[in-house]
Protein backbone atom coordinates (compact mmCIF):
# COMPACT_ATOMS: atom_id res chain seq x y z
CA UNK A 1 2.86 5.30 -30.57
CA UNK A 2 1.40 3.05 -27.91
CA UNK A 3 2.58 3.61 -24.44
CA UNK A 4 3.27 0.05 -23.25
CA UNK A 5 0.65 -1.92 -20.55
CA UNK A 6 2.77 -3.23 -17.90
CA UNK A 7 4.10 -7.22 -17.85
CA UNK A 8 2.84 -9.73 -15.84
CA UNK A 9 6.11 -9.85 -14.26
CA UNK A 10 5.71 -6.49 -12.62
CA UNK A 11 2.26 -7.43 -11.06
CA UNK A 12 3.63 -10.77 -9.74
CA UNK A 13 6.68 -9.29 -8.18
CA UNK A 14 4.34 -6.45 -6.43
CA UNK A 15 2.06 -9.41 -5.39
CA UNK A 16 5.32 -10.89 -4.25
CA UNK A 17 6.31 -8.31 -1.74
CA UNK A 18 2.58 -7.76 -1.02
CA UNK A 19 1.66 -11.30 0.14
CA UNK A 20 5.27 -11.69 2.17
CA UNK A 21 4.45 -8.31 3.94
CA UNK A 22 0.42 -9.36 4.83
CA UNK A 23 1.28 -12.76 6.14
CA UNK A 24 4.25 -11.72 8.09
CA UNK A 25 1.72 -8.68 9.80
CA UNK A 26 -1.07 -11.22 9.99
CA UNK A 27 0.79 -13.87 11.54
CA UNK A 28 1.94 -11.16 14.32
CA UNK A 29 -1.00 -9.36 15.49
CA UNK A 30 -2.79 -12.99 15.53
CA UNK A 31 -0.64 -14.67 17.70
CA UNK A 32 -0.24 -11.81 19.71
CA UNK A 33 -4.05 -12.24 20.92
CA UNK A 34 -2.83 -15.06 22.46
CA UNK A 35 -0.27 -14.05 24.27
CA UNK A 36 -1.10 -10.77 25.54
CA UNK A 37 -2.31 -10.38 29.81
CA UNK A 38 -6.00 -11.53 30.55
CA UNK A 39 -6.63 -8.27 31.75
CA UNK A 40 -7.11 -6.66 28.40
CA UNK A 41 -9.76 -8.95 27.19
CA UNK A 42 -12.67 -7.35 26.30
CA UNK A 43 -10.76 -4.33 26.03
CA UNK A 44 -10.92 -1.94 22.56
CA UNK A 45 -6.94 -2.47 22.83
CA UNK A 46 -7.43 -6.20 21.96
CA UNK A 47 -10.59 -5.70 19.80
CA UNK A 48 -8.60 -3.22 17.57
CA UNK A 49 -5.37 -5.77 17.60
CA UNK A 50 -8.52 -8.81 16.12
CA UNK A 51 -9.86 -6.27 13.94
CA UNK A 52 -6.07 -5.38 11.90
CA UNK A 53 -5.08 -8.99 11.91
CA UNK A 54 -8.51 -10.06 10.23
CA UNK A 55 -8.02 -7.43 7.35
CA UNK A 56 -3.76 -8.74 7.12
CA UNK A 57 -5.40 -13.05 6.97
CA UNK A 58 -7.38 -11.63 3.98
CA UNK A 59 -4.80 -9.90 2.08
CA UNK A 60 -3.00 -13.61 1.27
CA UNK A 61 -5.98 -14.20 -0.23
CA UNK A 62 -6.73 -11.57 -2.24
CA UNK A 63 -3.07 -12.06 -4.18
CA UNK A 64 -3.53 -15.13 -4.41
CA UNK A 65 -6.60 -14.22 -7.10
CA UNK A 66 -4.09 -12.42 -8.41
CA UNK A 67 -1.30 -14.97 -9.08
CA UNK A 68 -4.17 -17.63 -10.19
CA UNK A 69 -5.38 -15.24 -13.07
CA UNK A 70 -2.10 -14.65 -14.54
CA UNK A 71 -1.04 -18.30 -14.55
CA UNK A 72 -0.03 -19.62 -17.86
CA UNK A 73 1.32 -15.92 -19.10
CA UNK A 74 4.62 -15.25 -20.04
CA UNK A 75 6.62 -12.69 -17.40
CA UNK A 76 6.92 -10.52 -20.31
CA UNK A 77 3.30 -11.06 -21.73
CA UNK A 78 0.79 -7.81 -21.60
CA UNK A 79 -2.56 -8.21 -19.83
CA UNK A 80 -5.80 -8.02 -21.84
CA UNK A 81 -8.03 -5.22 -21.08
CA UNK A 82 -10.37 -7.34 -19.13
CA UNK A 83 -7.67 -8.85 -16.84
CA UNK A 84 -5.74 -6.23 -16.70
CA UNK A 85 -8.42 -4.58 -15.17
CA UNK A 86 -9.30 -7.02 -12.41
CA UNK A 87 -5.54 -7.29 -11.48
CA UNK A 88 -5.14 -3.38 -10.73
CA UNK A 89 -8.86 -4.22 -8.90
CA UNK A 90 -7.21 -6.84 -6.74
CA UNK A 91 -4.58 -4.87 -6.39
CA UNK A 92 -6.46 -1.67 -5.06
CA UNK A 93 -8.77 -3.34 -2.74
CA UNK A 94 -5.77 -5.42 -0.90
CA UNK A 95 -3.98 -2.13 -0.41
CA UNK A 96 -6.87 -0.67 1.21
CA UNK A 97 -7.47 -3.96 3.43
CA UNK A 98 -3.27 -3.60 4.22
CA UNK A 99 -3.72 0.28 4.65
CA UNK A 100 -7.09 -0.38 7.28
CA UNK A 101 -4.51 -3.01 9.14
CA UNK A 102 -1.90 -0.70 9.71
CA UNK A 103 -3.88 2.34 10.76
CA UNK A 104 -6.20 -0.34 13.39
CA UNK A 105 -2.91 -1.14 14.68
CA UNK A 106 -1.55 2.36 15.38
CA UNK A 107 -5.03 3.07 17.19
CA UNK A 108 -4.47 -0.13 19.27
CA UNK A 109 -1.34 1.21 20.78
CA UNK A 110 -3.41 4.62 21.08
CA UNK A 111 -5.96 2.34 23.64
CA UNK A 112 -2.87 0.57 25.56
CA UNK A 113 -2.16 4.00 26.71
CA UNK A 114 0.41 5.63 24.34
CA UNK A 115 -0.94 8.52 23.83
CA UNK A 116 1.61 10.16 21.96
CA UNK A 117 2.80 7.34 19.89
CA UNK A 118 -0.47 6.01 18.59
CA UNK A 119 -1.72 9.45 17.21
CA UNK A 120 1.48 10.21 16.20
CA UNK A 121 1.69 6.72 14.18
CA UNK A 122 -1.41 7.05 12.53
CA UNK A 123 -0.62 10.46 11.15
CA UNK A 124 2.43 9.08 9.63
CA UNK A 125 1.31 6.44 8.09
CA UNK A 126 -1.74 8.01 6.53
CA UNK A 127 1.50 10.19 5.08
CA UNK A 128 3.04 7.13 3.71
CA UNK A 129 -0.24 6.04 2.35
CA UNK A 130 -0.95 8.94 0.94
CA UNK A 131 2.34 9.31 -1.15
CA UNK A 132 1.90 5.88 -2.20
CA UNK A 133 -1.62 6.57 -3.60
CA UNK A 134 -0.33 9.82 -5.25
CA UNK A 135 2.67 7.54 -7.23
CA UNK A 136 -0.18 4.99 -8.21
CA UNK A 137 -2.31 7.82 -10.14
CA UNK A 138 1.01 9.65 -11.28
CA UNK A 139 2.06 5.98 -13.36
CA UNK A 140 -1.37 6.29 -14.69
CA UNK A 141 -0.39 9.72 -16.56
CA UNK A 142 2.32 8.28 -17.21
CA UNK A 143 2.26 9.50 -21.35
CA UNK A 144 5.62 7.76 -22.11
CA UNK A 145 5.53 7.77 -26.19
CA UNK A 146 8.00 4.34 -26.30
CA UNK A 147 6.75 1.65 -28.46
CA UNK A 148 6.25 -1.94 -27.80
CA UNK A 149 9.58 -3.07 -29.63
CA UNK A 150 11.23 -0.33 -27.53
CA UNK A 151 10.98 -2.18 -24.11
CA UNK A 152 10.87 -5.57 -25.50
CA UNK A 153 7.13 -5.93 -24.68
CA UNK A 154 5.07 -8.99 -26.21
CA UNK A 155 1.32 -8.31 -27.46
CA UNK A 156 -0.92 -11.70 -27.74
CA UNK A 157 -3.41 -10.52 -29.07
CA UNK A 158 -4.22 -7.24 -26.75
CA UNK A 159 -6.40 -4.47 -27.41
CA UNK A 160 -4.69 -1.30 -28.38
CA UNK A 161 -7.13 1.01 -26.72
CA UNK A 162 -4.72 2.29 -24.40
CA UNK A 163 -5.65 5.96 -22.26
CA UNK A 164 -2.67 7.63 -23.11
CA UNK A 165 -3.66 6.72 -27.16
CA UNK A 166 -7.07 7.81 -26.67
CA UNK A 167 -6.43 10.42 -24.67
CA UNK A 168 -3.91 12.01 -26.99
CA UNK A 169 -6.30 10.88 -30.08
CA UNK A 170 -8.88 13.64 -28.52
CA UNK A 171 -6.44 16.28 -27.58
CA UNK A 172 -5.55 15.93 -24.56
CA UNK A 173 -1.97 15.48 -24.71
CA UNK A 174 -0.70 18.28 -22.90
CA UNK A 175 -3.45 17.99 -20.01
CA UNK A 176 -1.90 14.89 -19.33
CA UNK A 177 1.70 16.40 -19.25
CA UNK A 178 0.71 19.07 -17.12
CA UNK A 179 -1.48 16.91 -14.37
CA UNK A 180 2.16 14.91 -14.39
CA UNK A 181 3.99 17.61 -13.36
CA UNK A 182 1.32 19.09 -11.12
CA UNK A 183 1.75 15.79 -9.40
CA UNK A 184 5.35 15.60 -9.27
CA UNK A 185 5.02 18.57 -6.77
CA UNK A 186 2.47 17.62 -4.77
CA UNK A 187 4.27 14.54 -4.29
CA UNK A 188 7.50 16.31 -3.37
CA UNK A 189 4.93 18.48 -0.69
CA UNK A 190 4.31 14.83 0.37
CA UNK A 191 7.77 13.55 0.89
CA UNK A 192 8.58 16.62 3.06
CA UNK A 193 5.65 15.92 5.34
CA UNK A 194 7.21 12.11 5.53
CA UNK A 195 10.24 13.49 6.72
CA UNK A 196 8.66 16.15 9.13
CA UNK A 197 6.16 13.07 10.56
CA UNK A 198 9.67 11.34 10.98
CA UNK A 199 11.12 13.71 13.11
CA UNK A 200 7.91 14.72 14.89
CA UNK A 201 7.21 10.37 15.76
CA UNK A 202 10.94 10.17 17.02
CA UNK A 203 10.42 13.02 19.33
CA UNK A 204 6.85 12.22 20.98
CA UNK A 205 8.28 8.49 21.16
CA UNK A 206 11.35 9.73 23.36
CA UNK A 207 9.04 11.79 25.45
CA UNK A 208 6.60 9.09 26.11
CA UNK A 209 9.58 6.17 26.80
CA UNK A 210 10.62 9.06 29.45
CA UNK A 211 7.29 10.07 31.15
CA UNK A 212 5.75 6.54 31.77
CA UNK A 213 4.10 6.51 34.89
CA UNK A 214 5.69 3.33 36.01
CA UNK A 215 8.90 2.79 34.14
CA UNK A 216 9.60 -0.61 36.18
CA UNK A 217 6.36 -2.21 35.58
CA UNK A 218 5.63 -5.23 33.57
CA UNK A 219 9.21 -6.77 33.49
CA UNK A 220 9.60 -9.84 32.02
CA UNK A 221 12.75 -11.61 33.92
C-alpha cells in the first residue's frame, strides 16, 4: 500500500490563496510609505513598515516558480520526486518570507508607540505560525494506508519510494503512528494558546484605545 503524494491541484490552490494574500499585504504596507507623516522618516517605525513589504513583493514571486513548474500537469497528476521536492521548497521558504512580513509589521506598530498591541501581536502570531508549522509536519506522518485507485490519483510515471513505504518497509510503522498522535496533542496545547492570545490581544487593545495620551490627536476631518 502506497500512501498517495498529493495532486498538483492541491499545491496550485495553496499557491492560490498564498499569492492573493502576499500581494494584497505587499501592496498595503508599500503604499503606505507613501502616505504616512514626514515626521517618521528615518524612523525604525517606517524602516520596519519597508522591511515587511520587501519580504510580501517577493512572495508573488516565489509562487509564481511554483505555478511555472507544474505547468502542463494534470490537476490530478502526482509530482515526481524531484519536483515534488522543489514545490514543498518553494513552498517553505515563501512561508517563512510571509511569516518575517507579518511579525516586521507587528514590531512596526510596537515603534509607533503601541506598546501593548505590538508585543501583544507578535506573540500571537508566532502562535498562529507555530500551529501552522506543527499541521505541516503532522501531514508528513500522515501513514494513511489508501491506495492510488482509492482517491482517484494518476501516477505518470512516479517513483514509488514514498516515506511512509519505506518507513514502514524498516519497521517503523508504529513510530510513525505514535509521533501522529503525540502531535495531535501538542497541536490541541497550541490551539488553546490561540484562543488565550485572542483574549489576552482583545484586552491590551481596549486598554491601549483607552489610555492614549492624546485621544483627539491626529484627526483626519
Amino acid at each position: 500500500m502506497i500512501p498517495p503524494k498529493p495532486r498538483k491541484k492541491s499545491y496550485t490552490d495553496l499557491g492560490s490563496i498564498l499569492i492573493l494574500l502576499a500581494t494584497f499585504a505587499g501592496a498595503v504596507t508599500l503604499s503606505t510609505q507613501f502616505t504616512v507623516a514626514n515626521d517618521c522618516d528615518h524612523s525604525r517605525a517606517r524602516a520596519l513598515l519597508a522591511f515587511a513589504s520587501q519580504f510580501f513583493l517577493v512572495c508573488p514571486i516565489g509562487i509564481l516558480t511554483i505555478f511555472i513548474c507544474l505547468h502542463g500537469y494534470e490537476d490530478h497528476q502526482v509530482l515526481d520526486a524531484g519536483r515534488h521536492a522543489f514545490v514543498r521548497f518553494q513552498f517553505a521558504v515563501v512561508g517563512v518570507m510571509l511569516c518575517a512580513g507579518f511579525l516586521l509589521l507587528n514590531l512596526s506598530v510596537l515603534y509607533t508607540g503601541a506598546q501593548y498591541l505590538g508585543t501583544s501581536g507578535a506573540v500571537v502570531t508566532g502562535v498562529f505560525i507555530l500551529t501552522t508549522t506543527l499541521w505541516s509536519i503532522e501531514a508528513h506522518l500522515e501513514d494513511n494506508k489508501t491506495t492510488p485507485g482509492e482517491q482517484g490519483e494518476e501516477y505518470y510515471g512516479v517513483e514509488e519510494d514514498h516515506t511512509g513505504t519505506v518507513m514502514g518497509f524498516l519497521g517503523f510503522g508504529e513510530e510513525l503512528r505514535a509521533a501522529k498522535k503525540v502531535m495531535r496533542r501538542v497541536i490541541f496545547l497550541v490551539l488553546l494558546l490561540e484562543l488565550v492570545g485572542i483574549v489576552v490581544l482583545l484586552a491590551l487593545g481596549i486598554k491601549e484605545v483607552v489610555d492614549v495620551a492624546k485621544p483627539d490627536a491626529c484627526q483626519l476631518i
